[in-house]
Protein backbone atom coordinates (compact mmCIF):
# COMPACT_ATOMS: atom_id res chain seq x y z
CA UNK A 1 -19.14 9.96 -9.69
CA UNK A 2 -17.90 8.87 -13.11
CA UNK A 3 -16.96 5.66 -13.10
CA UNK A 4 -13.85 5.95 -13.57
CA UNK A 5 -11.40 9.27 -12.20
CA UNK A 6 -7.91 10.28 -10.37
CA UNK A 7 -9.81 11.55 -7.04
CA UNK A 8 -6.64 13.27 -5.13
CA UNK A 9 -3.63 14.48 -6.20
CA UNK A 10 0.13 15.92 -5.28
CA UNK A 11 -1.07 19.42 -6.17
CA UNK A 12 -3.94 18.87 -3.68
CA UNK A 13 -1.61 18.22 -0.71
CA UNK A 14 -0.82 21.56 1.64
CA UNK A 15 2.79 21.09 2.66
CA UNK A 16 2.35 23.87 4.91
CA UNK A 17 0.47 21.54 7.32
CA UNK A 18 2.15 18.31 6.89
CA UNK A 19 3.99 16.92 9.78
CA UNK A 20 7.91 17.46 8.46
CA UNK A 21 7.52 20.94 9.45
CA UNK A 22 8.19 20.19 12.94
CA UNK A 23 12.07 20.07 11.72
CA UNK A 24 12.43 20.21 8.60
CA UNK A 25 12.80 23.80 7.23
CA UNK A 26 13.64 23.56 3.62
CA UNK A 27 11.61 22.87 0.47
CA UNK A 28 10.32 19.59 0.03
CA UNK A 29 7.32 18.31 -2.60
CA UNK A 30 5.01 15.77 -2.85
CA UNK A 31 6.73 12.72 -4.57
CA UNK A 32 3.25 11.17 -5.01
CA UNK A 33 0.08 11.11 -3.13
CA UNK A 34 -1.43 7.33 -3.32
CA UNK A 35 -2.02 3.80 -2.53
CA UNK A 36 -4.87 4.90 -0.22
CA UNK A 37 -6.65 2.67 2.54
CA UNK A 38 -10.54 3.43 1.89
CA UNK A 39 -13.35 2.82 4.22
CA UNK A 40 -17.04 3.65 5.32
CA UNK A 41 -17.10 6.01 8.14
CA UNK A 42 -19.97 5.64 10.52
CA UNK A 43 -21.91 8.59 9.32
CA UNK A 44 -21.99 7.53 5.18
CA UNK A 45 -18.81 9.31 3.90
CA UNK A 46 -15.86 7.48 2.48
CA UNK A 47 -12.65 7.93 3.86
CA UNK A 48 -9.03 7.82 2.18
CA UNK A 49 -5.94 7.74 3.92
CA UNK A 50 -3.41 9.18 1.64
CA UNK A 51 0.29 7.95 1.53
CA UNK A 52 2.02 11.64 0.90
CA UNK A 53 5.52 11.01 -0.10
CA UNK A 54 7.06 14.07 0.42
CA UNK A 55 10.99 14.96 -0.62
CA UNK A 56 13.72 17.40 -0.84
CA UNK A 57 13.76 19.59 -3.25
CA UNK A 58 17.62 19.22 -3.54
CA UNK A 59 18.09 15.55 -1.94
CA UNK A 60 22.16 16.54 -2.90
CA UNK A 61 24.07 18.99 -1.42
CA UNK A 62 27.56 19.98 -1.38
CA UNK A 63 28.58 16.36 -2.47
CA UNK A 64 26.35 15.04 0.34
CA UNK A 65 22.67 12.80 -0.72
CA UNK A 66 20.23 13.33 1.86
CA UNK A 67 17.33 11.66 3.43
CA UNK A 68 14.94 12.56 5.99
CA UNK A 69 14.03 10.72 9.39
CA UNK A 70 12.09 10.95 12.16
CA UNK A 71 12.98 11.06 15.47
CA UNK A 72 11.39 11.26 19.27
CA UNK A 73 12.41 15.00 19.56
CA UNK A 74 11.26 15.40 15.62
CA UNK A 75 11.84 14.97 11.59
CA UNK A 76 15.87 15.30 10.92
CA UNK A 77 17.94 15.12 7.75
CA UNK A 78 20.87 12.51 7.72
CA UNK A 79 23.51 13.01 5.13
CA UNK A 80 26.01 10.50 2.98
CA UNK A 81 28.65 11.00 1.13
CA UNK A 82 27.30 11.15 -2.47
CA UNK A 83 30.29 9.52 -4.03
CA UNK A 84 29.15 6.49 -2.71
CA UNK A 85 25.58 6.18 -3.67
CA UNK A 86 24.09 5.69 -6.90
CA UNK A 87 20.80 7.80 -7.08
CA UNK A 88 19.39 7.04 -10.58
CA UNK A 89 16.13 5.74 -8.92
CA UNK A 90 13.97 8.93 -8.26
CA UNK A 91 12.74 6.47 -5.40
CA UNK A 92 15.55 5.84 -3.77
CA UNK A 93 19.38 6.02 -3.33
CA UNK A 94 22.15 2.95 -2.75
CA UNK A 95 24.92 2.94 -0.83
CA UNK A 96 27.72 0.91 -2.32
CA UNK A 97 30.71 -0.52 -1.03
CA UNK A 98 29.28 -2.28 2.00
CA UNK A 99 28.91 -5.98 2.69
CA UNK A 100 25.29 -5.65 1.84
CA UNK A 101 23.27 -3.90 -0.56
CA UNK A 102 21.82 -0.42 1.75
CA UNK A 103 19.28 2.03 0.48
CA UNK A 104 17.94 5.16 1.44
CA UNK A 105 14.62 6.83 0.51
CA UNK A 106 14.48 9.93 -1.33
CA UNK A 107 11.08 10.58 0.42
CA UNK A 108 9.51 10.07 3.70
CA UNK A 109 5.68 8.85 3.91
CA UNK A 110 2.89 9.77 6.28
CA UNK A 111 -0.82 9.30 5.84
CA UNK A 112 -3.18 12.30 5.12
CA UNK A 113 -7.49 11.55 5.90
CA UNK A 114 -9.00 12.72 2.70
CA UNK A 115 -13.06 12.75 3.60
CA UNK A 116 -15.45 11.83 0.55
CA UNK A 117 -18.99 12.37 -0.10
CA UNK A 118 -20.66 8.83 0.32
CA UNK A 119 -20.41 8.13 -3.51
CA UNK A 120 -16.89 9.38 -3.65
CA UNK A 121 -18.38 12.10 -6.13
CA UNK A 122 -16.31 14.56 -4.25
CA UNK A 123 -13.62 15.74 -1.50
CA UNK A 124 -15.93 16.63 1.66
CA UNK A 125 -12.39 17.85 4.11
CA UNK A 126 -9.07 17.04 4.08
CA UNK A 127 -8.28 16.04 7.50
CA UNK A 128 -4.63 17.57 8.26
CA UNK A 129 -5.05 17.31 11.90
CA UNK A 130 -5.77 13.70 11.82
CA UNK A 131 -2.72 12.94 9.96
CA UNK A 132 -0.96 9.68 10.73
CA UNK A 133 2.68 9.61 10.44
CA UNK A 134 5.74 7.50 11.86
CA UNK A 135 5.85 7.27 16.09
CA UNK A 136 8.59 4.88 16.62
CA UNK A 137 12.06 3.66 15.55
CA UNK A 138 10.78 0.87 13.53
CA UNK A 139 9.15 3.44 11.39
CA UNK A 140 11.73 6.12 11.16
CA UNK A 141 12.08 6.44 7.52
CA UNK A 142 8.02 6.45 7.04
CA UNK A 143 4.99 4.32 7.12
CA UNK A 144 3.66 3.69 4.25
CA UNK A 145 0.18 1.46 2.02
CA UNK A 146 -2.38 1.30 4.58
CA UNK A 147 -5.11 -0.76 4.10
CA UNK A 148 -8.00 -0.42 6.44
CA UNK A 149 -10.86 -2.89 7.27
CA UNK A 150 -14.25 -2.30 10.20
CA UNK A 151 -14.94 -5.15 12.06
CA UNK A 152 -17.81 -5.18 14.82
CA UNK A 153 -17.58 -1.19 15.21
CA UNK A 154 -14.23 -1.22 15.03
CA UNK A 155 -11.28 0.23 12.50
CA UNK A 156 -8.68 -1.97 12.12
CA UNK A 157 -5.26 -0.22 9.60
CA UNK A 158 -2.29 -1.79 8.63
CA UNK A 159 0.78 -0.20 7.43
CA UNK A 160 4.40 -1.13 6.17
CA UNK A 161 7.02 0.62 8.29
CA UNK A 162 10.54 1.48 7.20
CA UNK A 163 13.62 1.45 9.13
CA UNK A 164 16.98 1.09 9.25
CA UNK A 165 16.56 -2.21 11.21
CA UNK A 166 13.87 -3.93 9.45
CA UNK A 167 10.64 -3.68 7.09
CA UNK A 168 7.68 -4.57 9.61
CA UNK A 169 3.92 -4.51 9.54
CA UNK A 170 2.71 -1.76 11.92
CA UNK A 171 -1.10 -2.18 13.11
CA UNK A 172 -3.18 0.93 14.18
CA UNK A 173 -6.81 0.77 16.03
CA UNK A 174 -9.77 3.41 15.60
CA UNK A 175 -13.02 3.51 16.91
CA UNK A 176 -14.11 6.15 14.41
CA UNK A 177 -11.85 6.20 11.86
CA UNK A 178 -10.14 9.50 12.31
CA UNK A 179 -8.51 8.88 15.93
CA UNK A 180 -5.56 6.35 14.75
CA UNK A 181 -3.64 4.94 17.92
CA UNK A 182 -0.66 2.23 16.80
CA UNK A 183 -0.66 -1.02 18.43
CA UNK A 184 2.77 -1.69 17.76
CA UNK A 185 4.82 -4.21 15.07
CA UNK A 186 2.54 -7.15 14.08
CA UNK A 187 4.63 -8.69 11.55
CA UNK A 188 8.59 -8.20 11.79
CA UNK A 189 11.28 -7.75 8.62
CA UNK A 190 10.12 -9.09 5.36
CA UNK A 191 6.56 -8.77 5.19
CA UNK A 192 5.32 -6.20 2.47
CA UNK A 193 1.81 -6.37 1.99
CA UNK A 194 -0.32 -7.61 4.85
CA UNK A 195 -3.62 -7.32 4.00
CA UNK A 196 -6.46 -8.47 6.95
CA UNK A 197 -9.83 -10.14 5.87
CA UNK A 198 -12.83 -7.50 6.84
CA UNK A 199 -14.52 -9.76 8.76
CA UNK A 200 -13.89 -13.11 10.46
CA UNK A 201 -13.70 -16.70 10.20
CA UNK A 202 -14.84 -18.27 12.79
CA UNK A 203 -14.06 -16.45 16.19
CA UNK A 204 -10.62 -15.47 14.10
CA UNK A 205 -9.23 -12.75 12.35
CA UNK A 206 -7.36 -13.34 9.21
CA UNK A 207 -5.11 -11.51 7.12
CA UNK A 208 -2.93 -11.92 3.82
CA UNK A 209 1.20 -11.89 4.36
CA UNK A 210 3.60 -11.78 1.25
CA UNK A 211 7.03 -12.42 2.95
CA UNK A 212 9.89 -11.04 0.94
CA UNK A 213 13.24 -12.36 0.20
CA UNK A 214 16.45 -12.31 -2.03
CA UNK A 215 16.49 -15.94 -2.92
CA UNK A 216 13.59 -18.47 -3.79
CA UNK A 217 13.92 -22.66 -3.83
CA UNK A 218 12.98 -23.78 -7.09
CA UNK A 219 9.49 -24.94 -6.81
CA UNK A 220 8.65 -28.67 -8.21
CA UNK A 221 8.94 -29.16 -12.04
CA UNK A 222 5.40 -31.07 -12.10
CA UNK A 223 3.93 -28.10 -10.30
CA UNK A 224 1.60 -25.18 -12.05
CA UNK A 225 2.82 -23.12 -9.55
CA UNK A 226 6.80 -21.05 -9.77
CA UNK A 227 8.58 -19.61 -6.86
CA UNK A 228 8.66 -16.25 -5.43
CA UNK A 229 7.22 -13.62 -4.08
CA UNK A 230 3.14 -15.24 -3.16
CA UNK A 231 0.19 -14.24 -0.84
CA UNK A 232 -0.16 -16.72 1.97
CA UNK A 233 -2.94 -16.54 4.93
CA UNK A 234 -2.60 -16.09 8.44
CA UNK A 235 -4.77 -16.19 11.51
CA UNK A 236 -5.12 -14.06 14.90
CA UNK A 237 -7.19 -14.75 17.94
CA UNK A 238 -6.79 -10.86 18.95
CA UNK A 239 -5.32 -9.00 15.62
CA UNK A 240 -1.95 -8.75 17.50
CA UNK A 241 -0.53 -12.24 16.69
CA UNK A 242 -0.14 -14.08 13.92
CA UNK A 243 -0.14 -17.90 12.83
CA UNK A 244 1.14 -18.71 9.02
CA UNK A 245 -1.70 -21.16 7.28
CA UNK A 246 0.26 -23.72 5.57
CA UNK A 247 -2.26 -24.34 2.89
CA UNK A 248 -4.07 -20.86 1.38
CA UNK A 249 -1.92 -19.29 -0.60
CA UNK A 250 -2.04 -17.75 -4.45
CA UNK A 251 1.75 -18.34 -6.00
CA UNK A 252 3.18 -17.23 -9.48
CA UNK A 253 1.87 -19.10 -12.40
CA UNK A 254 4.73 -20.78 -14.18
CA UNK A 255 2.84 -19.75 -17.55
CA UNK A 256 1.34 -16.39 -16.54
CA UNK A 257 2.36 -12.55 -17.47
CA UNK A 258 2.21 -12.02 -13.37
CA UNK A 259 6.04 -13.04 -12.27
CA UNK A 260 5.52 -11.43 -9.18
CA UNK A 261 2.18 -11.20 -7.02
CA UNK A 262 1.52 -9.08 -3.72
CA UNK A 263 -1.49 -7.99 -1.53
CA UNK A 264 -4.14 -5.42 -2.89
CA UNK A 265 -7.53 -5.26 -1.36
CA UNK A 266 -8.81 -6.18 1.82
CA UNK A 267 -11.08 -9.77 1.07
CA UNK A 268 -14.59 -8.73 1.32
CA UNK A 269 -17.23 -11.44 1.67
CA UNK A 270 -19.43 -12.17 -0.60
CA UNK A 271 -22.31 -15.05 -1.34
CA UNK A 272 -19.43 -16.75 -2.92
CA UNK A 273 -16.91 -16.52 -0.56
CA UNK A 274 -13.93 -14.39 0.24
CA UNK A 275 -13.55 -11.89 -2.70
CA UNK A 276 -10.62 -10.15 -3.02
CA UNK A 277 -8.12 -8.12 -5.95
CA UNK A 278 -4.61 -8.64 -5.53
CA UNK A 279 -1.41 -7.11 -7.56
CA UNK A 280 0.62 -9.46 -10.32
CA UNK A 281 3.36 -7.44 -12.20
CA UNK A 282 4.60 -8.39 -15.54
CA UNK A 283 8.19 -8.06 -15.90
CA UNK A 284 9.46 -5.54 -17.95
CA UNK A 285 11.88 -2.29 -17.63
CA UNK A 286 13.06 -1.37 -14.19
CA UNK A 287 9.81 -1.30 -12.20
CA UNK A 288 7.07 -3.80 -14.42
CA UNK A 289 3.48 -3.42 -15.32
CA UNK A 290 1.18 -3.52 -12.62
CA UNK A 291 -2.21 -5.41 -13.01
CA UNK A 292 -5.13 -5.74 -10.72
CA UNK A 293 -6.51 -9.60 -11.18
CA UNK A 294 -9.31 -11.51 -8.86
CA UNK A 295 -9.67 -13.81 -6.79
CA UNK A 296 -12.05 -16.01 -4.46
CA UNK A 297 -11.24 -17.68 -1.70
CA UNK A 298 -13.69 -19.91 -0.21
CA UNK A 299 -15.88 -19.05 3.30
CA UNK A 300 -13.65 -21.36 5.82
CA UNK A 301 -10.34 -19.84 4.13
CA UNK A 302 -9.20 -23.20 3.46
CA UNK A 303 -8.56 -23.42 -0.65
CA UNK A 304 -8.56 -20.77 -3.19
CA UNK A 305 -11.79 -21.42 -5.33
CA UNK A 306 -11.13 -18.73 -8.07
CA UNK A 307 -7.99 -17.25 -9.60
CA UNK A 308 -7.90 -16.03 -13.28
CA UNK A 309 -5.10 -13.82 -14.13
CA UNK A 310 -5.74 -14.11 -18.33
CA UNK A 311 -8.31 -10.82 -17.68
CA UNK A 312 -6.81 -8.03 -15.44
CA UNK A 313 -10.08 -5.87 -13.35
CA UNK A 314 -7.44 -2.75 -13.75
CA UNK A 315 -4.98 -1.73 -15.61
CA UNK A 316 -2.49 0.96 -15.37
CA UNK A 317 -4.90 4.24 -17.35
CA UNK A 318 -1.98 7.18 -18.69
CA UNK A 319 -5.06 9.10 -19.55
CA UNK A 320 -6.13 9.74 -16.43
CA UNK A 321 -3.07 11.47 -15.18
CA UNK A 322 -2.68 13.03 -18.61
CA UNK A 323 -3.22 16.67 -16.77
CA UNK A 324 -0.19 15.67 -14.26
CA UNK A 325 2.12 13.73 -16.19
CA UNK A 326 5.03 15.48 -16.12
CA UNK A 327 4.90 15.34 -12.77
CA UNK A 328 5.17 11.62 -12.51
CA UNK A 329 8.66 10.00 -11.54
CA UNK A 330 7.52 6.43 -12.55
CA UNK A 331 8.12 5.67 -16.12
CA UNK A 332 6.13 2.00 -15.93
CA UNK A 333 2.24 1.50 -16.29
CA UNK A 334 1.50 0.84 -12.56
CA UNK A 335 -1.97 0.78 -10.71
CA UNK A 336 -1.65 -0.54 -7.69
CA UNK A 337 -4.84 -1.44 -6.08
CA UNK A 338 -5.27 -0.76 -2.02
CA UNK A 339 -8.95 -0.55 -1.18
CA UNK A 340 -12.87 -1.61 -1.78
CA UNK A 341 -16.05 -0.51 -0.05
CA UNK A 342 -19.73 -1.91 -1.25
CA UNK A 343 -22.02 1.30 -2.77
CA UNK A 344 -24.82 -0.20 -3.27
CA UNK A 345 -25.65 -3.24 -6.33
CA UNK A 346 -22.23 -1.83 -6.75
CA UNK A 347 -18.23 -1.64 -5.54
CA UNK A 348 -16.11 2.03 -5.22
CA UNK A 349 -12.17 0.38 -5.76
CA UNK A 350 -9.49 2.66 -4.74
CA UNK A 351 -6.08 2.46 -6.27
CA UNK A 352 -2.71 3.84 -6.45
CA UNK A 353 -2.22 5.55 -10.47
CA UNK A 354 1.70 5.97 -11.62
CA UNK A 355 2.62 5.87 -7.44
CA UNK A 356 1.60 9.37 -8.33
CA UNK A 357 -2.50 9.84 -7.54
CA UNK A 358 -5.41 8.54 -6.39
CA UNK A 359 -7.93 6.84 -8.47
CA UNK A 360 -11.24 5.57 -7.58
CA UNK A 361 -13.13 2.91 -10.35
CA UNK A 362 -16.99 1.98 -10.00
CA UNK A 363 -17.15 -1.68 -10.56
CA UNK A 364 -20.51 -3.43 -10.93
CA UNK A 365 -21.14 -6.70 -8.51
CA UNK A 366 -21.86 -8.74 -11.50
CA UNK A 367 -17.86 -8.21 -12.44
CA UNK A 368 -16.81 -8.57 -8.83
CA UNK A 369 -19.23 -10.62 -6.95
């Protein structure tokens, strides 16, 4: 494969097939197809799983904004009054008036299995019978940024799920990578981007958290480190449940372009330690820039060893989706980097482009480790 290319795209997505159908009768399109989880199946090929946001055609109607939901009996369309709700995000609506800030998504996600020759050189199947998509209230409004890991024989995914009562991790089990069975909420309201390690430490299982919230305490004025939005660590004896590490964690730099920092890659170990790529976003305009940086963590998980955010790995790459442009909703330079599997001397990076597509980047070990 070149070593550089968008991979999958909206106009490759059959909405025909996709799971809204079972309720949802009128036109809808594919908001973006990216931020893929990317693994090794057992027989060689790589494997994608997709996040298709798909949306309305006409999200407003008859002075009503609409948004889609899923439900036991199947996929329904709630409606607001439109007078209330300020829709100038193509990503979502607000709700205003209330005693807290509400919003609604103009899309719902579910996960299409996009098969790839073993060098991602090409698309091998798309897999729309082995689609993943929302199976309980705590993921009504979509599940969404998988990131998938093997460990011992076994496929391990995690997802964010959306809901109107919280923003939870949701983990999902596979013994071949195509038969996806949920194992319930692992993490409850606030957590974002959990990312587990593929492997473990010890006879534990690890994984990355980055809690949200609305409000930070200032961090200490002798400190390097800002408050924020960070990556901390956590450890499981079964993958189920989780115990905060007080000590590993990457925070914002006081001095760096990355104000804001979140999950990206699942760590990967190397001769070095933990290896892993991880989002910072520079603020500017609505959304911010997106960056892919590096960093190591050390074997035992215990310090961070390596962490240089003057050099990004990726940036966002407009000529990439040059062919698709105009169908992009996001006006900011985002990649947005979800996956990494060894090919050979070599690493095969997956990464959302523009929330829009899915690009895959040859890296070569001496860059990564």
């Amino acid at each position: 494969m070149s070593d550089d290319r968008i991979v999958f795209a909206p106009d490759d997505v059959d909405l025909s097939r996709s799971p809204l159908r079972r309720g949802i009768d009128e036109p809808t399109y594919v908001l973006g197809a990216f931020n893929p989880g990317l693994t090794r199946l057992p027989g060689g090929n790589l494997l994608l799983l997709v996040r298709i946001a798909e949306a309305l055609v006409d999200p407003v109607r008859d002075g009503r904004v609409r948004s889609i939901r899923w439900t036991p009996g199947g996929y329904r369309l709630d409606a607001f009054d439109a007078a209330t709700a300020d829709v100038r995000d193509p990503r979502f609506f607000a709700l205003t008036g209330g005693a807290y800030p509400f919003l609604g998504l103009t899309s719902l996600s579910w996960l299409l299995p996009v098969e790839l020759s073993p060098d991602g050189a090409r698309v091998v199947a798309v897999h729309y019978d082995r689609a993943v998509e929302p199976s309980a209230d705590h993921a009504q409004y979509g599940i969404e940024d998988p990131r998938i890991v093997a460990i011992d024989g076994v496929y391990w995914m995690t997802v964010c799920g959306v809901s109107g009562g919280r923003l939870c991790t949701i983990l999902y089990r596979s013994d071949d990578g195509f038969g996806w069975v949920s194992q319930g909420m692992v993490l409850d309201h606030g957590n974002k981007d959990m990312v587990p390690f593929e492997g473990r430490i010890g006879d534990r299982y690890a994984a990355l958290t980055r809690p949200l919230s609305d409000a930070w305490f200032v961090a200490a004025p002798d400190e390097a480190v800002t408050s924020g939005p960070s990556i901390n660590l956590a450890t499981s004896p079964d993958m189920l449940h989780w115990r905060p590490a007080p000590d590993v964690a990457l925070r914002p730099m006081k001095h760096a372009a990355a104000y804001k920092l979140g999950g990206g890659t699942p760590p990967v170990r190397t001769r070095d330690g933990w290896m892993l790529l991880y989002h910072g976003v520079e603020k500017q305009g609505a959304v911010g820039v997106y960056r892919t940086y590096r960093a190591l963590i050390d074997a035992d998980a215990t310090r961070v060893i390596e962490r240089d955010e003057s050099v990004a790995i990726l940036e966002a790459a407009p000529a990439l989706i040059a062919p698709i442009a105009h169908q992009a909703y996001l006006p900011q330079p985002v990649v947005f980097t979800t996956g990494i599997v060894r090919d050979g001397d070599d690493w095969i990076v997956a990464s959302g482009e523009a929330d829009l597509a899915c690009r895959l980047t040859r890296i070569a070990g001496s860059v990564l480790g």
